[in-house]
N, C-alpha and C. Protein backbone atom coordinates (compact mmCIF):
# COMPACT_ATOMS: atom_id res chain seq x y z
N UNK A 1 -18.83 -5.51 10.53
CA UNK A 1 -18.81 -4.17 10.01
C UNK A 1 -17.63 -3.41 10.61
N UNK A 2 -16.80 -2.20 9.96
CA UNK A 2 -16.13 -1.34 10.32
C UNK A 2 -16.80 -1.33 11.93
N UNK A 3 -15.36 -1.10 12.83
CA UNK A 3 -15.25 -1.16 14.50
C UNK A 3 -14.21 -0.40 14.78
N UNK A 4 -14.40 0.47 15.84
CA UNK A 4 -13.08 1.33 16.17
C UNK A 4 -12.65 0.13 17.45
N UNK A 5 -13.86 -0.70 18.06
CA UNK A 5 -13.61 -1.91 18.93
C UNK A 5 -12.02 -2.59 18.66
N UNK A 6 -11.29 -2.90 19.91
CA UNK A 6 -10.17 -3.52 19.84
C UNK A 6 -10.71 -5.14 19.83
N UNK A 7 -9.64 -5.71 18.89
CA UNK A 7 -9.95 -7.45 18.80
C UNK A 7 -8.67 -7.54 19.22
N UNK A 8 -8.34 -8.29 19.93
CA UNK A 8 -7.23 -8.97 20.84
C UNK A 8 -6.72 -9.62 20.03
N UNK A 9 -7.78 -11.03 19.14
CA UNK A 9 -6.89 -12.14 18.33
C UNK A 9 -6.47 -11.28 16.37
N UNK A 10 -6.57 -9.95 16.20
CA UNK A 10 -6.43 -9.23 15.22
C UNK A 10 -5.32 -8.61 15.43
N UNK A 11 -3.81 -9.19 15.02
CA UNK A 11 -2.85 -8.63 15.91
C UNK A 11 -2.19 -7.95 14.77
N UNK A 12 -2.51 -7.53 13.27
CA UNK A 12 -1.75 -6.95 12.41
C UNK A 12 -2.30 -6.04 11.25
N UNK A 13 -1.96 -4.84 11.26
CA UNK A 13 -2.45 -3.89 9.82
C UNK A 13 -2.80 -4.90 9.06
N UNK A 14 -3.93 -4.54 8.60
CA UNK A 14 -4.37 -5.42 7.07
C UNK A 14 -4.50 -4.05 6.00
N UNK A 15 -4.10 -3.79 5.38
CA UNK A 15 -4.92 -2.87 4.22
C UNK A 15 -6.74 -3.33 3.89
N UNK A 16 -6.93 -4.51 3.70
CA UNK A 16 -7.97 -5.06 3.64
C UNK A 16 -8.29 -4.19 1.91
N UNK A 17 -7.56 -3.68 0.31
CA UNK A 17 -7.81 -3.64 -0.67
C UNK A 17 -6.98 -3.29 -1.04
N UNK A 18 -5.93 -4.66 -0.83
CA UNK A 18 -4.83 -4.82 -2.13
C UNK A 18 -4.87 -5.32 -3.28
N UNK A 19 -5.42 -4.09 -4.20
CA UNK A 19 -6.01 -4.79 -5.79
C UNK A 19 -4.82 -3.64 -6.79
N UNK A 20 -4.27 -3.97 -8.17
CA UNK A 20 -3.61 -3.51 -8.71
C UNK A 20 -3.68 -2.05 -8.83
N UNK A 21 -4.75 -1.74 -8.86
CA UNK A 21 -4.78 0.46 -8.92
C UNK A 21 -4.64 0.40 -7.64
N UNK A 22 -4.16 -0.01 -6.37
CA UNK A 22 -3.65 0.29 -5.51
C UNK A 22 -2.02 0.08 -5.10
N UNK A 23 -1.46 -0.12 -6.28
CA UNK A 23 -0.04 -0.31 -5.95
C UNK A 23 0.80 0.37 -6.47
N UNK A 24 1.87 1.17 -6.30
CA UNK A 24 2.95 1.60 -7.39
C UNK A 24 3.79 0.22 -8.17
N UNK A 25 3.45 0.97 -9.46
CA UNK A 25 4.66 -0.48 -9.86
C UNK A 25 5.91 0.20 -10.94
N UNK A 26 7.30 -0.62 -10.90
CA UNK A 26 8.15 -0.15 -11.64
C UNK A 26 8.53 -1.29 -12.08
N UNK A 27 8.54 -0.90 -13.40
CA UNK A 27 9.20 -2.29 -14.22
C UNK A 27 8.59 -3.50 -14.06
N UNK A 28 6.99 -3.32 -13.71
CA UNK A 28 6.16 -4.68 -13.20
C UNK A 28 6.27 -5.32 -12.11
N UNK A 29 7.35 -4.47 -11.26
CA UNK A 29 7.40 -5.27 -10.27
C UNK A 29 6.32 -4.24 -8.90
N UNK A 30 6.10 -4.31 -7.89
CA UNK A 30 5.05 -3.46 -7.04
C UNK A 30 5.97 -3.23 -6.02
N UNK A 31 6.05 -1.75 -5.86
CA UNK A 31 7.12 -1.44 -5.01
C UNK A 31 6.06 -0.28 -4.13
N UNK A 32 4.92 -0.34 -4.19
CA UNK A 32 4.31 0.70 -2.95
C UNK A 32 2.93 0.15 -2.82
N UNK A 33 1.87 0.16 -1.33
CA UNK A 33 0.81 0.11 -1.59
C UNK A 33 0.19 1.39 -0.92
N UNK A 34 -0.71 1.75 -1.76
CA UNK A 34 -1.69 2.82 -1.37
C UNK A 34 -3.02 2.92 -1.18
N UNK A 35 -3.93 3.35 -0.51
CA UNK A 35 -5.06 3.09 -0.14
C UNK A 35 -5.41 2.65 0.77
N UNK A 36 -5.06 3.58 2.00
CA UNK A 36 -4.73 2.34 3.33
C UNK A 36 -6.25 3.16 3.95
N UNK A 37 -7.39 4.02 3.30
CA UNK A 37 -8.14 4.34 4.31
C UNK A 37 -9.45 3.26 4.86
N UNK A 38 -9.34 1.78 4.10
CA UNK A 38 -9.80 0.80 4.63
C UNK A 38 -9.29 0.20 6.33
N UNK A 39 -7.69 0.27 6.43
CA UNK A 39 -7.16 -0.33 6.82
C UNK A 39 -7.41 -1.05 8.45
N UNK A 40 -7.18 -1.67 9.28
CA UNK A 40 -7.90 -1.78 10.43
C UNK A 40 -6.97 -3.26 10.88
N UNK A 41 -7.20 -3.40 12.06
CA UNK A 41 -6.62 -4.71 12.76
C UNK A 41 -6.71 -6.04 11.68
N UNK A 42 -6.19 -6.87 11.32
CA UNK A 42 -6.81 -8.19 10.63
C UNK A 42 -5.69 -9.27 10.78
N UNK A 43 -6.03 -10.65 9.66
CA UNK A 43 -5.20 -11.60 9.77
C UNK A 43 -4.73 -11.55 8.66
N UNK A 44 -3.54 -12.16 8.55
CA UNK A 44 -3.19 -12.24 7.31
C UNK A 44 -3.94 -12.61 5.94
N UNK A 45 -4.67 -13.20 6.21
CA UNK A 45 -5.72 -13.94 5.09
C UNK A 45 -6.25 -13.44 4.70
N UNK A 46 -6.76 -12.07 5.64
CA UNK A 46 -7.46 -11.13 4.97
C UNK A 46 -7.36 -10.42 3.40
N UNK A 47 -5.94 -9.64 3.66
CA UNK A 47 -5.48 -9.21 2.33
C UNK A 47 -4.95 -10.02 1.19
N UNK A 48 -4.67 -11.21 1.99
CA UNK A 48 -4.52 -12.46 0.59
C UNK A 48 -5.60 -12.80 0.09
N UNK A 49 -6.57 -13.11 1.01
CA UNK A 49 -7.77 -13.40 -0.28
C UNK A 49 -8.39 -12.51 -1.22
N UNK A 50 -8.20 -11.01 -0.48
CA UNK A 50 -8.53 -10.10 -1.64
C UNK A 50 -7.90 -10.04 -2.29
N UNK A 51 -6.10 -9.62 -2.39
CA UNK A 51 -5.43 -10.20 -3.43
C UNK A 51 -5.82 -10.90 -4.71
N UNK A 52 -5.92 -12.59 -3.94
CA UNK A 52 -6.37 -13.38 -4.98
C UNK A 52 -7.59 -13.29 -5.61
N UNK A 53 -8.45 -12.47 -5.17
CA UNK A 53 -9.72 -12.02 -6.23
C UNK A 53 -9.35 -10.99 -7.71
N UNK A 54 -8.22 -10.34 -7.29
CA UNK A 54 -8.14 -9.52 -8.63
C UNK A 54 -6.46 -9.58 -8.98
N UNK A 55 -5.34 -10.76 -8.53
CA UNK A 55 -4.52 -10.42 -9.31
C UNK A 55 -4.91 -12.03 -9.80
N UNK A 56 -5.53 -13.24 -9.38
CA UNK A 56 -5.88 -14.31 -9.97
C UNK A 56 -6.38 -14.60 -11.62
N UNK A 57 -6.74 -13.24 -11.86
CA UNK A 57 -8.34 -12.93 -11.21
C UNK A 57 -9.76 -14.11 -11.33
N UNK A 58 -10.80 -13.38 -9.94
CA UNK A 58 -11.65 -14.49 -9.89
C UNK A 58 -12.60 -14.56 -10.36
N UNK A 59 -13.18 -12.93 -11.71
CA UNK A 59 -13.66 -12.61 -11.77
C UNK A 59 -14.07 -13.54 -13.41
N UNK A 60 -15.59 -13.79 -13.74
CA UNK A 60 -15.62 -14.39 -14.85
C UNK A 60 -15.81 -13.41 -16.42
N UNK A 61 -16.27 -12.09 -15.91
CA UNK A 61 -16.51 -11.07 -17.35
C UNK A 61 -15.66 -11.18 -18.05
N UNK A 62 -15.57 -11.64 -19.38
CA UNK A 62 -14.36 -11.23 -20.12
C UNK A 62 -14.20 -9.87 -20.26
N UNK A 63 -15.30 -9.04 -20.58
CA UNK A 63 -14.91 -7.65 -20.73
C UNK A 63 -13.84 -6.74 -19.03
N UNK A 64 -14.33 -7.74 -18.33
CA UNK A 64 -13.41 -7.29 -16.86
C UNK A 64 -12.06 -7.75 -17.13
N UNK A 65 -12.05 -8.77 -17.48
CA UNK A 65 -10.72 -9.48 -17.57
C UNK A 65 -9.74 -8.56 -18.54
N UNK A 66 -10.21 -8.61 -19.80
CA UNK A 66 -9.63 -7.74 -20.66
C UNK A 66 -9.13 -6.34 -19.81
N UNK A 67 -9.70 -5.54 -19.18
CA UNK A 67 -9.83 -4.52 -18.62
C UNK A 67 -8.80 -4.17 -17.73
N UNK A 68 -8.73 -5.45 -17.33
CA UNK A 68 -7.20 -6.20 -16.38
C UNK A 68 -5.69 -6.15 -16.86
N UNK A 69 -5.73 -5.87 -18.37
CA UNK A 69 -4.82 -6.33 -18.83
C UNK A 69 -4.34 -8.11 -19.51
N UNK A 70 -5.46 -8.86 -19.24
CA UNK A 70 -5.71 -10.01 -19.59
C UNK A 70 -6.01 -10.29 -20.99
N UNK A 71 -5.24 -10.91 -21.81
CA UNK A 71 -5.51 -11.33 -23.37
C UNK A 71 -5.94 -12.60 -23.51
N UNK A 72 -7.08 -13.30 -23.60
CA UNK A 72 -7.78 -14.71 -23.06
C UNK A 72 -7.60 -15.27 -21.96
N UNK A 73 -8.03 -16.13 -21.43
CA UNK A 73 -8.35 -16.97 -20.14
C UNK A 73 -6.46 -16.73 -19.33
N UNK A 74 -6.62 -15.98 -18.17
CA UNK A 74 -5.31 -16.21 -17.35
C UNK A 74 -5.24 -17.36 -16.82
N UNK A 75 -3.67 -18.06 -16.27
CA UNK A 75 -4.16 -19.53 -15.84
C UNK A 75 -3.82 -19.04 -14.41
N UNK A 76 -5.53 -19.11 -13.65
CA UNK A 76 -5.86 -18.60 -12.13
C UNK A 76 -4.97 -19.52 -11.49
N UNK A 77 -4.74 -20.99 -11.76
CA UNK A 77 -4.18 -21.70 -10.66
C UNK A 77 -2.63 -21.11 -10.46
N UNK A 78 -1.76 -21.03 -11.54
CA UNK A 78 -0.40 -20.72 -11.67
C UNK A 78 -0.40 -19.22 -10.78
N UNK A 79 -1.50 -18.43 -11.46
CA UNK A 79 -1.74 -17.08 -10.74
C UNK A 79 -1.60 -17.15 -9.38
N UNK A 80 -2.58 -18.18 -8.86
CA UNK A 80 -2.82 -18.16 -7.34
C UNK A 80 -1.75 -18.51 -6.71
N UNK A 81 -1.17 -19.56 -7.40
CA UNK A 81 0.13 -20.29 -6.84
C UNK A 81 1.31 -18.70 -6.03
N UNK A 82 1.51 -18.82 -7.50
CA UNK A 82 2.44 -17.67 -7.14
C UNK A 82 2.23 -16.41 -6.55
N UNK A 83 0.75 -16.24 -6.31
CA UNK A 83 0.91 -14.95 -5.05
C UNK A 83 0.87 -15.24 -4.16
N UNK A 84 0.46 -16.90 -3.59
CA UNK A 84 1.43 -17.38 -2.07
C UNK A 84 2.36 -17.70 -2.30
N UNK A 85 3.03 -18.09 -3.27
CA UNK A 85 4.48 -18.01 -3.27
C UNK A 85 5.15 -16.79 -2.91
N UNK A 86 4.81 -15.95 -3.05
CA UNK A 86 5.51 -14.46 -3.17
C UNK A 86 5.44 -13.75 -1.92
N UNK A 87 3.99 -14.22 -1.66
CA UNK A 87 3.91 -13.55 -0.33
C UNK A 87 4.35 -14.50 0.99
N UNK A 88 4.28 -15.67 0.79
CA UNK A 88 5.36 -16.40 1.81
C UNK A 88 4.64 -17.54 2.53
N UNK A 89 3.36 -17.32 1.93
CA UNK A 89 2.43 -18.48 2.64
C UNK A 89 2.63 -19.39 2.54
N UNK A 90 2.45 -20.54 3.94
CA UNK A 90 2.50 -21.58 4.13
C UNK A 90 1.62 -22.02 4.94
N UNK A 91 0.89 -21.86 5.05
CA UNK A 91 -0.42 -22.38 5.68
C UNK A 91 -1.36 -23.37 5.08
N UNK A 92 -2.16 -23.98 5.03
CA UNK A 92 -3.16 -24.48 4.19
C UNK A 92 -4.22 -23.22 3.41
N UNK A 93 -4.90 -23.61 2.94
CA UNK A 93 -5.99 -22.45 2.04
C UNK A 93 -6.50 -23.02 0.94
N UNK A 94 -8.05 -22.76 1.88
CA UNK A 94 -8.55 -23.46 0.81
C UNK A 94 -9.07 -22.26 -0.57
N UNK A 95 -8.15 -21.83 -1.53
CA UNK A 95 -8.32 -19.87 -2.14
C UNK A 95 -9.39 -19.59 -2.53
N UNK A 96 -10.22 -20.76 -3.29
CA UNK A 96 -11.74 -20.29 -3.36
C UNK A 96 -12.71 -19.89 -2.19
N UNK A 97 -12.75 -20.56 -1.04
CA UNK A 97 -13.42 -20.19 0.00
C UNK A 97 -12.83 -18.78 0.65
N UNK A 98 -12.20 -18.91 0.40
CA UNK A 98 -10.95 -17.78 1.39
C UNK A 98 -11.29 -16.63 0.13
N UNK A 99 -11.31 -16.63 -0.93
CA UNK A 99 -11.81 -15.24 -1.53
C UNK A 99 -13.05 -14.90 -2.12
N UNK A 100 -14.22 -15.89 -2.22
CA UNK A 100 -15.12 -15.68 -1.80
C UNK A 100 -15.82 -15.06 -0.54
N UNK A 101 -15.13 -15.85 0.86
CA UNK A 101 -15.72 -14.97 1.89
C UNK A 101 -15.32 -13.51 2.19
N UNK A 102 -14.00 -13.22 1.31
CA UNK A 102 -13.69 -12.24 1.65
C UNK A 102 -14.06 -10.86 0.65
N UNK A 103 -14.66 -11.48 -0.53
CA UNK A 103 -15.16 -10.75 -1.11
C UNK A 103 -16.93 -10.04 -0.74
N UNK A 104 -17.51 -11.20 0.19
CA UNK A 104 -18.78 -11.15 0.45
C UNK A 104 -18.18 -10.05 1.28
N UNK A 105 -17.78 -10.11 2.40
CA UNK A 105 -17.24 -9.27 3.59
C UNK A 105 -17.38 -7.65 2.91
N UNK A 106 -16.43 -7.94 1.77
CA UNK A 106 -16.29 -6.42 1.45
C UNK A 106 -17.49 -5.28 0.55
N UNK A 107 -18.57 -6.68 -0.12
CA UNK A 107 -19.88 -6.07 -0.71
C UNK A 107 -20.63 -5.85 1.15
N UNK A 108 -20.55 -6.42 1.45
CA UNK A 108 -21.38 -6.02 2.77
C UNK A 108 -20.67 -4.83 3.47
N UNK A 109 -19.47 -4.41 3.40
CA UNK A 109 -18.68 -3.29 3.89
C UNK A 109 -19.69 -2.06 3.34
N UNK A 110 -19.00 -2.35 1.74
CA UNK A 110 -19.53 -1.01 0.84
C UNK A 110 -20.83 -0.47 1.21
N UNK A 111 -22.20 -1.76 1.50
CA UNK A 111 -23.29 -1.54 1.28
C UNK A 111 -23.61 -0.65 2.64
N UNK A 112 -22.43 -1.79 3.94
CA UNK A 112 -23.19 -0.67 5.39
C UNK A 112 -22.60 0.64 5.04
N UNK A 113 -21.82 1.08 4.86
CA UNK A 113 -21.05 2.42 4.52
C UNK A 113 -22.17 3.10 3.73
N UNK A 114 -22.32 2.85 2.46
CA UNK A 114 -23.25 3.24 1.62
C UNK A 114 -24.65 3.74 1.88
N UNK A 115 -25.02 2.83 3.18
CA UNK A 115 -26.43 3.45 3.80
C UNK A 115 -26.41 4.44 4.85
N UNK A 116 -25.02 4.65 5.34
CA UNK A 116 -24.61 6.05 6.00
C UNK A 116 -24.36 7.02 5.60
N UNK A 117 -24.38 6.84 4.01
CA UNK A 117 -23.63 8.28 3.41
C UNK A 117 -22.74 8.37 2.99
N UNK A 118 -21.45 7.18 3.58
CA UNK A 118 -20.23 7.55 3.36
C UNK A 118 -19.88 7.47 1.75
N UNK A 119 -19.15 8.30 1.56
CA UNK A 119 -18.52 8.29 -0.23
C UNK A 119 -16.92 7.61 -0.31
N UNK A 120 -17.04 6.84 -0.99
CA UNK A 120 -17.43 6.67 -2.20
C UNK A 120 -18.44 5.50 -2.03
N UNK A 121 -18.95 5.21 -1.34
CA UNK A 121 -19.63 3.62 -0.82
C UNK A 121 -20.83 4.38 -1.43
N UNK A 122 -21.60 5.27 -1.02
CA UNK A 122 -22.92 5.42 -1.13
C UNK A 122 -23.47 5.48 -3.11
N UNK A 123 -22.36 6.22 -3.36
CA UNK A 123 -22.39 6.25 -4.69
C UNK A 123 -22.38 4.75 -5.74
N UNK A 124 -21.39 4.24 -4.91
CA UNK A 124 -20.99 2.46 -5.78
C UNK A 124 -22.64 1.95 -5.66
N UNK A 125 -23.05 1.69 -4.26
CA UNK A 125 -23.71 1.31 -3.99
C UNK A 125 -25.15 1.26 -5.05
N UNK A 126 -25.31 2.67 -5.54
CA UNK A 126 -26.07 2.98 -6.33
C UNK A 126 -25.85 2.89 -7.58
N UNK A 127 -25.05 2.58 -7.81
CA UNK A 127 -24.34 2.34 -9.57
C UNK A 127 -24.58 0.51 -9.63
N UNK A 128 -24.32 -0.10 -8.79
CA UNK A 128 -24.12 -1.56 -8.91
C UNK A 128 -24.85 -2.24 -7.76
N UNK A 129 -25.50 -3.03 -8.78
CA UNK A 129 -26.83 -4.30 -8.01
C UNK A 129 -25.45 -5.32 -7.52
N UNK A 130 -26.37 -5.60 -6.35
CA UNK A 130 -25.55 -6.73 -5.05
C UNK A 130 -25.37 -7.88 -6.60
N UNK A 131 -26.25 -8.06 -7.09
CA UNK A 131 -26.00 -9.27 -7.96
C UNK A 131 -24.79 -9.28 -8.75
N UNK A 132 -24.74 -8.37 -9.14
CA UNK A 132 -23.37 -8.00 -10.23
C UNK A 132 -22.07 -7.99 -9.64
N UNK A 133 -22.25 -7.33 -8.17
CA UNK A 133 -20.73 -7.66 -6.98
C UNK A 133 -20.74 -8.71 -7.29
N UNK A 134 -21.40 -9.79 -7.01
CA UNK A 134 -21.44 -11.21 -6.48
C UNK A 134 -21.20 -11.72 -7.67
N UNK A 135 -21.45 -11.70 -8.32
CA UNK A 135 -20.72 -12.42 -9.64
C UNK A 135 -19.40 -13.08 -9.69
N UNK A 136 -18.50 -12.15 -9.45
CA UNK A 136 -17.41 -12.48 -9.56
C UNK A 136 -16.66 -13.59 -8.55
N UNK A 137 -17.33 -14.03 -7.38
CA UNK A 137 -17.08 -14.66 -6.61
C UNK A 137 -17.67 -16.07 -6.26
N UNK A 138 -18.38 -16.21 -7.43
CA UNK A 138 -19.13 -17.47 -7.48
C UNK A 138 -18.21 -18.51 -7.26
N UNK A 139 -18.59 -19.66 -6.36
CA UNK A 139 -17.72 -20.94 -6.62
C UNK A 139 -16.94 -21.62 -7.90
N UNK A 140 -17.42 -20.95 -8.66
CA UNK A 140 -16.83 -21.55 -10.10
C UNK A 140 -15.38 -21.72 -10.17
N UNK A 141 -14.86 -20.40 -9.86
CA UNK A 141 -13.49 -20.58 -9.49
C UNK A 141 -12.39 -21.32 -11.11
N UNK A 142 -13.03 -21.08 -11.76
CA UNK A 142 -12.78 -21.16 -13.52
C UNK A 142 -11.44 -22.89 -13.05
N UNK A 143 -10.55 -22.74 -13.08
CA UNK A 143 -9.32 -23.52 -12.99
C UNK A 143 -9.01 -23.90 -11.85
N UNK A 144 -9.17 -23.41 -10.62
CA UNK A 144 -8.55 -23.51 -9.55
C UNK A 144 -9.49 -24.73 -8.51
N UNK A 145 -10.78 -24.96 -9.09
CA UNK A 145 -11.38 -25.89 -8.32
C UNK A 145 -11.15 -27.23 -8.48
């Protein structure tokens, strides 16, 4: 859960919700990110796997997808490829596990927030069943598995 606690092995800003309505873009390309009041110590992996949940996307609704800007099935693997390409990764990753857990992380964020009051958490919280978060993060992983 959110910690004002120092982690020693957390040695770098994460935004921790780099998803497209959080970016300026010109000419398609993303030249700002905004929304840093998540933000907190993390690893790099952090904001890549959220990343790869919504510019992949990992999500199966077509009506979400569409919503995205998506005109039938995106191809997630090429997707995924190239946002570690871009972003410089070279590590191993396994992207389904890695944005699955990091999507669980962040329904469990919303929900502790949400039972404190905090807004906009408390509100989501009440608009959308845990089941329907979780959807989108199922192992299925459409292409990429």
């Amino acid at each position: 859960m959110p910690s004002g606690r120092f982690h020693p092995d957390l040695d770098r800003l994460s935004a921790m919700d780099p998803q497209p309505a959080n970016f300026a873009w010109r000419d398609g390309r993303a030249v700002g990110l905004f929304d840093w009041d998540a933000a907190r110590p993390g690893q790099p992996v952090d904001d890549v796997a959220y990343a790869l949940l919504w510019f992949s996307p990992f999500n199966a609704d077509e009506a979400q997808i569409r919503s995205r800007g998506f005109h039938g099935g995106p191809d997630r693997r090429a997707r995924a490829e190239a946002l570690l390409d871009g972003y410089g990764w070279d590590q191993p990753i396994d992207v389904v596990e890695a944005a699955v857990t990091r999507h669980a992380q962040a329904i469990d964020e919303v929900v502790w927030l949400g039972e404190r009051g905090h807004e906009p958490h408390a509100t989501l919280g009440g608009q959308l069943s845990r089941a329907s978060w979780s959807r989108p993060a199922q192992r299925s992983g459409g292409d990429l598995c």
